[in-house]
N, C-alpha and C. Protein backbone atom coordinates (compact mmCIF):
# COMPACT_ATOMS: atom_id res chain seq x y z
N UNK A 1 90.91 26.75 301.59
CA UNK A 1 91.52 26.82 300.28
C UNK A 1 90.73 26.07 299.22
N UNK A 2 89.92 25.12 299.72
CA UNK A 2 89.29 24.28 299.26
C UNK A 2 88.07 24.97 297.63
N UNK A 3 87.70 25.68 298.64
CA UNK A 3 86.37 26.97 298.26
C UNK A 3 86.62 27.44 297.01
N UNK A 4 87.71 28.20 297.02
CA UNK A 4 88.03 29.11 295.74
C UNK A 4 88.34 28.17 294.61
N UNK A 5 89.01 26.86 294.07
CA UNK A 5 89.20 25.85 293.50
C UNK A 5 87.47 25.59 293.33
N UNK A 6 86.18 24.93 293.83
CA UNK A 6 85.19 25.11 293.86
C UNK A 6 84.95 26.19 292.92
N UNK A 7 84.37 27.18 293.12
CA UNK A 7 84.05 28.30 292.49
C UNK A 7 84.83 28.33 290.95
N UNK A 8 86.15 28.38 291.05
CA UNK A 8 86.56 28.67 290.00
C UNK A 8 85.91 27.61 288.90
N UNK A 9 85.48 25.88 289.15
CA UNK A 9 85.38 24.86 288.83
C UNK A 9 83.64 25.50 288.13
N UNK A 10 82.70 25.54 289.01
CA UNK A 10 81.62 25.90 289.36
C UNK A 10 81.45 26.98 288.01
N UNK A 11 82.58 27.83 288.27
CA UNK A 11 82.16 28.80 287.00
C UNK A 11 82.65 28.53 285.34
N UNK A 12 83.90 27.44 285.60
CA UNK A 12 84.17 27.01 284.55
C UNK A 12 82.95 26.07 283.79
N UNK A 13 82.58 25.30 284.39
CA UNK A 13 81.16 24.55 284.18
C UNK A 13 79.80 25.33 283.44
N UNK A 14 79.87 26.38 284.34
CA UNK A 14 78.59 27.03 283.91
C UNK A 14 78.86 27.95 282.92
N UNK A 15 80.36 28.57 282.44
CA UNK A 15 80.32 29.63 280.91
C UNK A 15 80.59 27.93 280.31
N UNK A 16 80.73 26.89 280.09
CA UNK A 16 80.65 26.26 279.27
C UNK A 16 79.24 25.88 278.85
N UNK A 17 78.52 25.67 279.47
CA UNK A 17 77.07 25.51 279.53
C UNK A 17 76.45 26.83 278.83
N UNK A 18 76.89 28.00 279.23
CA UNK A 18 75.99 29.01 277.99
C UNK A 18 76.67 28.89 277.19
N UNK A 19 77.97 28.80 276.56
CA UNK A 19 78.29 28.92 275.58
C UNK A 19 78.19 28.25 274.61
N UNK A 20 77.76 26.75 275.34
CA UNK A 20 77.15 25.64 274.10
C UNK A 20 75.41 26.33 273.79
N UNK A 21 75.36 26.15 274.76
CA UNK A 21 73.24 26.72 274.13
C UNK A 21 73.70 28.25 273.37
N UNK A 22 74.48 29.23 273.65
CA UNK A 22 75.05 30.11 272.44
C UNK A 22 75.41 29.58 270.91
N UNK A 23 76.05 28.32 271.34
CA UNK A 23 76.27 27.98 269.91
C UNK A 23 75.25 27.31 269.27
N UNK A 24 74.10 26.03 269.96
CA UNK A 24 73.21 25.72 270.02
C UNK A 24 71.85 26.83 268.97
N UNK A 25 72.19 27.98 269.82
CA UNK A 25 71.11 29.24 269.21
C UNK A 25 71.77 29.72 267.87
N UNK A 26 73.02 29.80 267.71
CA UNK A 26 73.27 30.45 266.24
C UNK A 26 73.21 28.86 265.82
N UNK A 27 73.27 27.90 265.82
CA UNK A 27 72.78 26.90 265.00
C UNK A 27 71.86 26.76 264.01
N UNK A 28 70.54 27.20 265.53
CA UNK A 28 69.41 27.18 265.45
C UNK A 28 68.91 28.24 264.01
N UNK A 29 69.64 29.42 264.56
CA UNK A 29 69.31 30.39 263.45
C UNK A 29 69.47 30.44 262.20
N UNK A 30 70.97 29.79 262.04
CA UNK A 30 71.28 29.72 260.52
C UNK A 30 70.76 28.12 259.92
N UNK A 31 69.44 27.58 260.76
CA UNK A 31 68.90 26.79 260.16
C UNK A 31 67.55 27.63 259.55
N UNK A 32 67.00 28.39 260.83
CA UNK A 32 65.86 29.27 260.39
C UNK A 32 65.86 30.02 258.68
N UNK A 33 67.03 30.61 258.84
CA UNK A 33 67.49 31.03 257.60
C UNK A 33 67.55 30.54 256.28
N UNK A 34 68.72 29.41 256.63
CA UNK A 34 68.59 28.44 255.33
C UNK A 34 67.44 28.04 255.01
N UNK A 35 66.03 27.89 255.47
CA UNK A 35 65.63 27.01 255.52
C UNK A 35 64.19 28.19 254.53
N UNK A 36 64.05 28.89 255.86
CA UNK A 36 63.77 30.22 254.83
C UNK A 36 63.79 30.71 253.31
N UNK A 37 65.31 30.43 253.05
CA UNK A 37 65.57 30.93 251.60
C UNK A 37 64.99 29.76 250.65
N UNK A 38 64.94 28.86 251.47
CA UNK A 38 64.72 27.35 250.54
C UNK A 38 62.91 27.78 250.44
N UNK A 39 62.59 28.00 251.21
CA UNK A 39 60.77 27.70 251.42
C UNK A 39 60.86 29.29 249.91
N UNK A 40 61.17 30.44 250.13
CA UNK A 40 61.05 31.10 249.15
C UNK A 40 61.66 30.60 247.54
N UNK A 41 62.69 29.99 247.46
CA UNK A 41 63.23 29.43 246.12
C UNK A 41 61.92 28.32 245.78
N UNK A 42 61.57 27.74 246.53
CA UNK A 42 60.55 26.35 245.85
C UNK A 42 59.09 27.03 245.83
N UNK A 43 58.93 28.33 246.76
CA UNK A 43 57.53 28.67 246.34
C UNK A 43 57.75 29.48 244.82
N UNK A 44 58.81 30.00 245.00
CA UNK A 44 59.24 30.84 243.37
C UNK A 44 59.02 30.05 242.20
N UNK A 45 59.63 28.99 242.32
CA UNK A 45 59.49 28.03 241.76
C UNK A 45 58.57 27.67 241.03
N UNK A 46 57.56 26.74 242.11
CA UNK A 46 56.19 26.38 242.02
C UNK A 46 55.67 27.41 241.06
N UNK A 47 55.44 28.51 241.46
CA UNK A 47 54.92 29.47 240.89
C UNK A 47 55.21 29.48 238.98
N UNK A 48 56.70 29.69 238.84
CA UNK A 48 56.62 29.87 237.86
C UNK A 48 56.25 28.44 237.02
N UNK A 49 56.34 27.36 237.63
CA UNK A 49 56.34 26.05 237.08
C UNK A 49 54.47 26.07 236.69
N UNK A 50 54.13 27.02 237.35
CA UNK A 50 52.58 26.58 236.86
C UNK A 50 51.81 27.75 235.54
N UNK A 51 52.69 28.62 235.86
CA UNK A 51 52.78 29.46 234.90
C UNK A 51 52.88 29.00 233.29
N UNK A 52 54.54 27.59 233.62
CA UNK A 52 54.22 27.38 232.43
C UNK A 52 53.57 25.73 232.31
N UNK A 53 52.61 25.99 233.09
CA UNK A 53 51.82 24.39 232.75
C UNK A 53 52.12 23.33 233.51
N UNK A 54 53.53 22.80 234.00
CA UNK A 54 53.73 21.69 234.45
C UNK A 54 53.13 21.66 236.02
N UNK A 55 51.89 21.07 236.25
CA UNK A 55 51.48 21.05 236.95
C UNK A 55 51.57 20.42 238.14
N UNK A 56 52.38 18.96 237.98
CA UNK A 56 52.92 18.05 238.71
C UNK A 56 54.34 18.37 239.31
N UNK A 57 55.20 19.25 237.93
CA UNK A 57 56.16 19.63 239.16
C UNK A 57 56.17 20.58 240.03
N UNK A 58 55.07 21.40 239.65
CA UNK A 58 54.54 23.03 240.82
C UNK A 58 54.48 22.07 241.78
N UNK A 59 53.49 21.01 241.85
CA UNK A 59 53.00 20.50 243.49
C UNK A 59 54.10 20.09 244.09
N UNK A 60 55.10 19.70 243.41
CA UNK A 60 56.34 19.03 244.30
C UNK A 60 57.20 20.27 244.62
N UNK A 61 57.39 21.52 243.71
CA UNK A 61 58.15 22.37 244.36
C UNK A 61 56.84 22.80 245.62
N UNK A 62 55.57 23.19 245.40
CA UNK A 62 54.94 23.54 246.66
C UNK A 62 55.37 22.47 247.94
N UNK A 63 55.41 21.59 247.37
CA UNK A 63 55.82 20.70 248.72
C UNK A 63 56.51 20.93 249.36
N UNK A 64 57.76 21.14 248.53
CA UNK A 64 59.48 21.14 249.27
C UNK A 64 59.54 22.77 250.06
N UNK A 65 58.57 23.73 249.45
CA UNK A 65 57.94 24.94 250.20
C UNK A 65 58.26 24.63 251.15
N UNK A 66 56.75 24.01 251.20
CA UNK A 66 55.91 23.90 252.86
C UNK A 66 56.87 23.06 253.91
N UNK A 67 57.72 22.18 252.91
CA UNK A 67 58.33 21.11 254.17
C UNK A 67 59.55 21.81 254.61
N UNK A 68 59.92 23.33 253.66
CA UNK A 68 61.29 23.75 254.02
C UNK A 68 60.62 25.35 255.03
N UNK A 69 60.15 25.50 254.92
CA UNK A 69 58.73 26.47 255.72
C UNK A 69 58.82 26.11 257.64
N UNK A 70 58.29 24.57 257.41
CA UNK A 70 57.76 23.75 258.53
C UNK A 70 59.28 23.76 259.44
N UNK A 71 60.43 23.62 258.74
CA UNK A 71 61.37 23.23 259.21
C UNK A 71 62.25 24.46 259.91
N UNK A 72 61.78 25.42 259.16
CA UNK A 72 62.27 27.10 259.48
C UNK A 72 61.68 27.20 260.70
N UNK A 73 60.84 27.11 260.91
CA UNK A 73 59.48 27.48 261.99
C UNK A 73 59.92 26.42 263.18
N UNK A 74 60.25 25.69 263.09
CA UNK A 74 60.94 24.05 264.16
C UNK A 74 61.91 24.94 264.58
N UNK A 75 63.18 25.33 263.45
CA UNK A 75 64.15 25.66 264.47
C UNK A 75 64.07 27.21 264.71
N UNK A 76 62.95 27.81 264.54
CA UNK A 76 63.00 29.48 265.30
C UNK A 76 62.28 28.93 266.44
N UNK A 77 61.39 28.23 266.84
CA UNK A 77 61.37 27.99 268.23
C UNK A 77 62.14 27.81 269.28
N UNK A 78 63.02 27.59 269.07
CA UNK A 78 64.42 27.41 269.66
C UNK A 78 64.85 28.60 270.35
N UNK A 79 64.60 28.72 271.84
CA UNK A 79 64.66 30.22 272.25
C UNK A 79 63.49 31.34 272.49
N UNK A 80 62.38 30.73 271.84
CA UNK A 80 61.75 31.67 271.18
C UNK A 80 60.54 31.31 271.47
N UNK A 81 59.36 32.73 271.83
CA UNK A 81 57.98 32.19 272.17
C UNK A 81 57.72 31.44 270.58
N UNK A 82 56.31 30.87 270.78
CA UNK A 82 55.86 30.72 269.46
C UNK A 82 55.62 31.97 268.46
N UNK A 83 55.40 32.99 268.84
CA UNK A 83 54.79 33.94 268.05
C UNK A 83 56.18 34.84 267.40
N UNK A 84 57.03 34.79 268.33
CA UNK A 84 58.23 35.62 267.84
C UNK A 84 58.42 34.46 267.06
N UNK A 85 58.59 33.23 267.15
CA UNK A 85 59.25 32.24 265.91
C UNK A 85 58.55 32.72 264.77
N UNK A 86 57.30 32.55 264.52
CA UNK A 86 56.28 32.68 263.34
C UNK A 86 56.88 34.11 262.43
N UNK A 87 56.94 35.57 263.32
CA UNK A 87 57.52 36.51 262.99
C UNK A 87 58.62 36.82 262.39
N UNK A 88 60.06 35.75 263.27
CA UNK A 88 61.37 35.99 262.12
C UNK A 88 60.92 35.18 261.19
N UNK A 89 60.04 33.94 261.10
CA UNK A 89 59.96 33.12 260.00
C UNK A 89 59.76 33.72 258.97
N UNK A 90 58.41 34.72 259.05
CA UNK A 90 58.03 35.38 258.39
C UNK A 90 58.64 36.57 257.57
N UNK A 91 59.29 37.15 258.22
CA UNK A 91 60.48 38.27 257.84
C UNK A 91 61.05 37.89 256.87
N UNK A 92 62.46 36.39 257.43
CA UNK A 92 62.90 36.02 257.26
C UNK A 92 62.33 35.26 255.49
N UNK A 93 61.39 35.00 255.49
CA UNK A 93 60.54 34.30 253.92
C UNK A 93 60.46 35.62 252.95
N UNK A 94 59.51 36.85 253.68
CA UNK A 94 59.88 38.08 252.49
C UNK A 94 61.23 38.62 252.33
N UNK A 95 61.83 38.18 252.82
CA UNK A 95 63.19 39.19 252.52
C UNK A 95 63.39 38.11 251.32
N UNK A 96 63.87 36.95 251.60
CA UNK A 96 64.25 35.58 250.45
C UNK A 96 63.31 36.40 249.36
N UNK A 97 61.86 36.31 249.29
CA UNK A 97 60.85 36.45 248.36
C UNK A 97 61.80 38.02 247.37
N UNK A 98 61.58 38.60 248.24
CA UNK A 98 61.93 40.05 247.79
C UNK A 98 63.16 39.91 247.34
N UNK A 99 64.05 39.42 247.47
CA UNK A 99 65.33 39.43 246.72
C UNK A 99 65.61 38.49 245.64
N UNK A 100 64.91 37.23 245.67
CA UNK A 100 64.70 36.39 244.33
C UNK A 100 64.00 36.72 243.29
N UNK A 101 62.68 37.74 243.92
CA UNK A 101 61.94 38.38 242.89
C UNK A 101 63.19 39.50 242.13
N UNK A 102 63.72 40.08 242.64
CA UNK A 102 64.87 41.43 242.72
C UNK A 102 65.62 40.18 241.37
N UNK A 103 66.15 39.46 241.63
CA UNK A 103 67.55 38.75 241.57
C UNK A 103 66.60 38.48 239.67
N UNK A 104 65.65 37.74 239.43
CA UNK A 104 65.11 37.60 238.22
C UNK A 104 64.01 38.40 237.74
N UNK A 105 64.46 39.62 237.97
CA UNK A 105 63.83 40.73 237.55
C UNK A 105 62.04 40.93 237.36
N UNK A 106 61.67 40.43 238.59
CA UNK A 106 60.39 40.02 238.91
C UNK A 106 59.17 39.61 237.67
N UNK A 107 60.24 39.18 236.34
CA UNK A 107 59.94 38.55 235.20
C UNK A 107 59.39 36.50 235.24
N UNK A 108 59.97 36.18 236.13
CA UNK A 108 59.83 34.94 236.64
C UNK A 108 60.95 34.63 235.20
N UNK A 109 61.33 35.28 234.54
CA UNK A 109 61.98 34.73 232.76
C UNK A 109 63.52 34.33 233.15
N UNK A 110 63.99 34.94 234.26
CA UNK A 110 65.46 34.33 234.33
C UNK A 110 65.81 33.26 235.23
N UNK A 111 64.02 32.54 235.99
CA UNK A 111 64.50 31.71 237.09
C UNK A 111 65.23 30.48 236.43
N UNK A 112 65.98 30.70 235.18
CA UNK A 112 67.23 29.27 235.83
C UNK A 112 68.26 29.61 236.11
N UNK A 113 68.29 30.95 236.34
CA UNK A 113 69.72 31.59 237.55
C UNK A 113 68.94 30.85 238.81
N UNK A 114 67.90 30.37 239.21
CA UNK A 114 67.76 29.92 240.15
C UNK A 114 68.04 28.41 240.36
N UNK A 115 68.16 27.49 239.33
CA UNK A 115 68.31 26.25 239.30
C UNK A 115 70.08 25.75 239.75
N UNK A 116 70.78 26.82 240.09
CA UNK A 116 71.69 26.17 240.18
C UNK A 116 71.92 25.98 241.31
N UNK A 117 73.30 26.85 241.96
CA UNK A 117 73.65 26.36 243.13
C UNK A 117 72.30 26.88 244.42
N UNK A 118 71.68 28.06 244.64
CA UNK A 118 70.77 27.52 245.41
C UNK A 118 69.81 26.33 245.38
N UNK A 119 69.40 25.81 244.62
CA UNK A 119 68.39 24.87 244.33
C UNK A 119 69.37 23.44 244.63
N UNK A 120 70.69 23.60 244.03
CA UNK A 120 70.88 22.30 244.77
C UNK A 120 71.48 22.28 246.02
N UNK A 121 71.54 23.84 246.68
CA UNK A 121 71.48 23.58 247.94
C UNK A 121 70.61 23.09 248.92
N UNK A 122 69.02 23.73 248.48
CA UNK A 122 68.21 23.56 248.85
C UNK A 122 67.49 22.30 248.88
N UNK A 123 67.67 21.85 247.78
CA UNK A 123 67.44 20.24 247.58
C UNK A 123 68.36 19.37 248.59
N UNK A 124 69.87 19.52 248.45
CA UNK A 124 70.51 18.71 249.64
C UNK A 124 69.53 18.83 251.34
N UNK A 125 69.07 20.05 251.72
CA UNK A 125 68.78 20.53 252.87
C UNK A 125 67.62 19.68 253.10
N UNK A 126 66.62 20.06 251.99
CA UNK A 126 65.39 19.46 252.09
C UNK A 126 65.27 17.65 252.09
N UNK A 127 66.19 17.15 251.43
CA UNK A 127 67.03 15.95 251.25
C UNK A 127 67.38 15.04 252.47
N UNK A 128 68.46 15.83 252.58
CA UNK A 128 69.42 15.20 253.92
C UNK A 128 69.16 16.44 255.03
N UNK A 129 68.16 16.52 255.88
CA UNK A 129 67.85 17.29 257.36
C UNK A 129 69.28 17.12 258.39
N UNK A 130 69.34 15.85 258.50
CA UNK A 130 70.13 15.52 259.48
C UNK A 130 71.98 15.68 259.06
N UNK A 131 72.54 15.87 257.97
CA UNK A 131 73.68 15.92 257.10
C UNK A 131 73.87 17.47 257.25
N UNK A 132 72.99 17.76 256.70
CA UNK A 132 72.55 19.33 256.67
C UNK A 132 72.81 20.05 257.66
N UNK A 133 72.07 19.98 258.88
CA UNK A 133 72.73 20.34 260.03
C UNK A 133 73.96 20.33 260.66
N UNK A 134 74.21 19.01 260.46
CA UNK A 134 75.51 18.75 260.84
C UNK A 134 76.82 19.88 260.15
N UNK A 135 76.57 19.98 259.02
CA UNK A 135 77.33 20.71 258.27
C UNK A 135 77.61 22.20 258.88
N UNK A 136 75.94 22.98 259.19
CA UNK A 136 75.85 24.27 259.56
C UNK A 136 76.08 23.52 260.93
N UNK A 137 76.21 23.29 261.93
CA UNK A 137 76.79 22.87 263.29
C UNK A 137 78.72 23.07 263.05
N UNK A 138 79.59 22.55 262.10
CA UNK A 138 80.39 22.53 261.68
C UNK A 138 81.08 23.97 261.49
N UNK A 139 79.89 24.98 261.09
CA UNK A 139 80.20 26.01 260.65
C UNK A 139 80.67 27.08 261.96
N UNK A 140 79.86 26.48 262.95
CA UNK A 140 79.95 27.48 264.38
C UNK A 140 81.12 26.99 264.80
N UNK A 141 81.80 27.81 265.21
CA UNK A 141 82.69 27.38 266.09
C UNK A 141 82.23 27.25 267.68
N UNK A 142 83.05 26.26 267.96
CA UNK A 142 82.40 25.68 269.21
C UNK A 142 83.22 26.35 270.33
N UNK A 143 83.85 26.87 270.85
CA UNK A 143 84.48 27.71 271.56
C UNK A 143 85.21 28.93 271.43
N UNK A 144 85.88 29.64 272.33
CA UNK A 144 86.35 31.27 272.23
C UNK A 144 87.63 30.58 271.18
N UNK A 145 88.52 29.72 271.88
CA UNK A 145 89.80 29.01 270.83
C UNK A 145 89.72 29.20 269.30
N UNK A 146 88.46 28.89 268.72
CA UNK A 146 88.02 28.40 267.36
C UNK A 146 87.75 29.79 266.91
């Protein structure tokens, strides 16, 4: 009688165990993402910031790019050879590109529809890494219950 109590235990253990690295992986993803849209908003950015001259703040939006880029690419590894990470990264950056270009009429003239709430999302993200997460961790629900 012993056995079946076992097993049942055994299997309770182990769907808990995928279902955290399940939640673990959509974590992962909707960091890829966020993180994504951020690396396209600050290269948009940059861009237009040099367009009109300010040269010092292009380099800091290029920065927050590359450091929101670097961070996309961290969590698509997660699961993932290196090369498929690089690939959704990549996807994942033109689609952002292509729809911010879309969104300010590939004029660069309406990006302070961009200054608001993405940018200070993106700024919190790029900001607070560890807050940040926590938040999108918050967002998954952690079991079938939730």
């Amino acid at each position: 009688m012993k056995s079946p109590c076992l097993f049942m235990t055994v299997i309770a253990v182990c769907s808990s165990a995928v279902a955290d690295n399940d939640r673990q992986q959509l974590v992962a993803d909707k960091l890829v993402d966020e993180y994504a849209a951020c690396a396209a908003y600050y290269e948009i950015v940059a861009v237009d910031l040099e367009k009109l001259g300010e040269k010092d703040s292009a380099a800091n939006a290029y920065r927050a790019s590359e450091t929101a880029l670097q961070r996309s690419q961290l969590a698509a590894r997660q699961g993932r050879s290196e090369q498929l990470a690089r690939e959704v990264v990549r996807s994942r950056l033109e689609f952002y590109i292509r729809g911010i270009t879309r969104h300010t009429d590939q004029k660069m003239s309406n990006i302070s529809v961009l200054a608001g709430k993405p940018g200070q999302r993106c700024k919190y993200a790029i900001q607070n890494p560890d807050a940040f997460r926590k938040e999108l961790e918050a967002e998954v629900p952690k079991g079938i219950d939730e």
